[in-house]
Protein backbone atom coordinates (compact mmCIF):
# COMPACT_ATOMS: atom_id res chain seq x y z
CA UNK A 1 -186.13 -25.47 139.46
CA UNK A 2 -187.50 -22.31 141.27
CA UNK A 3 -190.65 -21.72 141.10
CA UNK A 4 -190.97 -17.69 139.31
CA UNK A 5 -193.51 -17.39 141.55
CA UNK A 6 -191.74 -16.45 143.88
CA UNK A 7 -190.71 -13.09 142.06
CA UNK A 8 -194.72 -12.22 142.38
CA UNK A 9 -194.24 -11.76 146.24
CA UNK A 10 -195.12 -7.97 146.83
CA UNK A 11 -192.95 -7.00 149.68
CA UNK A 12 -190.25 -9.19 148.77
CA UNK A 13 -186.90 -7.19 149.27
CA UNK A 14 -184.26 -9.57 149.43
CA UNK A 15 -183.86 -13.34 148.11
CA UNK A 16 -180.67 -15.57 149.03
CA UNK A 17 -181.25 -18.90 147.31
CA UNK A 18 -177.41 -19.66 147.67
CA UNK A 19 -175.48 -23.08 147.92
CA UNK A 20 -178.39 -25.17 146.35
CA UNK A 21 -176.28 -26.49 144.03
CA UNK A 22 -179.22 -28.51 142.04
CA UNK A 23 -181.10 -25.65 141.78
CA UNK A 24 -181.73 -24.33 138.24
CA UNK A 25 -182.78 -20.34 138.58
CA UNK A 26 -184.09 -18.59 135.52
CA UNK A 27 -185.25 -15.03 135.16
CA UNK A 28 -188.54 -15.23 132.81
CA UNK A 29 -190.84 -13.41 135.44
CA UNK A 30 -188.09 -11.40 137.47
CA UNK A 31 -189.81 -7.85 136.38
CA UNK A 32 -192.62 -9.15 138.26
CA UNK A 33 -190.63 -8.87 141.26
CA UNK A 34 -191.49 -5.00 142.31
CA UNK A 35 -189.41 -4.53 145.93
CA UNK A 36 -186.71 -6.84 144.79
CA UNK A 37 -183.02 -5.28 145.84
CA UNK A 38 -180.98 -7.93 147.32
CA UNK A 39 -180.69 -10.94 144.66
CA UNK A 40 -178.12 -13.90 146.29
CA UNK A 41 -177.65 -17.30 143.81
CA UNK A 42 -174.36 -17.96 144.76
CA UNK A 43 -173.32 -21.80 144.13
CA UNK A 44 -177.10 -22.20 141.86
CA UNK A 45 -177.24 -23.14 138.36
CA UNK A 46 -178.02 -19.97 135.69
CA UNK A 47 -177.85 -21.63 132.34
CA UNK A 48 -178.48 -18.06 131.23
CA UNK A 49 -178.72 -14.41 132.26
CA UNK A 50 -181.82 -13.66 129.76
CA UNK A 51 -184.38 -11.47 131.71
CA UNK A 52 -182.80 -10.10 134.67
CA UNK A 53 -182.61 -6.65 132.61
CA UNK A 54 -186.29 -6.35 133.30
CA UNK A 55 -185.04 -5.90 137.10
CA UNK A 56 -182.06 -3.94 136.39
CA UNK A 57 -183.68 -0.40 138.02
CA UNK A 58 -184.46 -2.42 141.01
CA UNK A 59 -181.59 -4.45 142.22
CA UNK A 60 -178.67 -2.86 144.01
CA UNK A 61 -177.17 -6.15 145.00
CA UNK A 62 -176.51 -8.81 142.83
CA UNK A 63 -174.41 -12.29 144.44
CA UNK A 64 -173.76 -14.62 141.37
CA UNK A 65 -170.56 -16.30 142.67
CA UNK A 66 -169.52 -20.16 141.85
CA UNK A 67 -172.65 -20.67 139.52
CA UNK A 68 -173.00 -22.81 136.61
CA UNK A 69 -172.82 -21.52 133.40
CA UNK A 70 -170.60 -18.70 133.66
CA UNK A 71 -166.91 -21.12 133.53
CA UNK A 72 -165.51 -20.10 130.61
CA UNK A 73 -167.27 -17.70 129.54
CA UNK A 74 -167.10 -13.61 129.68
CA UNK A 75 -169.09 -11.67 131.89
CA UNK A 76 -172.53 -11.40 130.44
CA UNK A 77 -173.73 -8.10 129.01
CA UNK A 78 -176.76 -8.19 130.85
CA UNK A 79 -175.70 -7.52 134.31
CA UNK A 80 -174.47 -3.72 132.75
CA UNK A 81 -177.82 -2.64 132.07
CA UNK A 82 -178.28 -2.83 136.57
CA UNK A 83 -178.22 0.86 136.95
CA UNK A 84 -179.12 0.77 140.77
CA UNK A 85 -176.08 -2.16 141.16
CA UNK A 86 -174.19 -1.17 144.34
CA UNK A 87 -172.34 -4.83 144.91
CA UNK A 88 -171.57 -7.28 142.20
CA UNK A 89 -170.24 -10.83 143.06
CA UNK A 90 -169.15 -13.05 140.73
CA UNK A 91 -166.15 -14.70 142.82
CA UNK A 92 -165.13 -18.30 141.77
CA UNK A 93 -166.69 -18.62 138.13
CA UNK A 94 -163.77 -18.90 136.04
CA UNK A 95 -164.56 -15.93 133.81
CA UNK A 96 -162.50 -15.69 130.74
CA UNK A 97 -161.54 -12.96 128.86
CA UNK A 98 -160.80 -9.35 130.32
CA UNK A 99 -162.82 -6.76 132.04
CA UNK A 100 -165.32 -5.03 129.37
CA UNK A 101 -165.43 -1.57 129.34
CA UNK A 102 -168.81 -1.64 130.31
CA UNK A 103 -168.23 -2.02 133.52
CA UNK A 104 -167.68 1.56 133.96
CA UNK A 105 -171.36 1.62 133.38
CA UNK A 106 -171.80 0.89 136.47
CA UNK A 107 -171.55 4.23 138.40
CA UNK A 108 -173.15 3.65 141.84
């Protein structure tokens, strides 16, 4: 599990945890995370997207390909609240469903 400590670093601007496939990331304490723009958890377990709205003004890239969780499933509403989001990855998660509408949103 990752410690959410690590969102409490102050000058923290860009975080690639990718291809640690055991590790379980979770999002509790992300709003703590005040320089945060550059979020990379590709091939990590996210049982769930819950709290990564409370960084949504902050990051502008957001890499969430081949993690668990998402197989199956749609694309979760939470990632259309990132109003700064510049680059979205979500590459190899076998998202069902179509593209929501929401993702218009999106206008950066």
């Amino acid at each position: 599990t990752m410690p959410q400590s690590v969102y409490t670093l102050p000058y923290l601007r860009s975080l690639d945890l990718s291809h640690n496939n055991g590790l379980l990331v979770r999002f509790d304490n992300i709003g703590d995370s005040v320089a945060l723009e550059a979020l990379d958890l590709s091939s990590t377990q996210i049982p769930s997207m819950d709290g990564l709205h409370k960084a949504a003004g902050r990051i502008q890239e957001l890499h969430l390909s081949d993690i668990g969780g998402l197989s199956g499933k749609q694309i979760p509403m939470e990632l259309f609240v990132m109003t700064n989001l510049r680059q979205l990855s979500l590459d190899y998660n076998n998202i069902a469903g179509s593209l929501p509408t929401e993702l218009g949103y999106l206008s950066k």
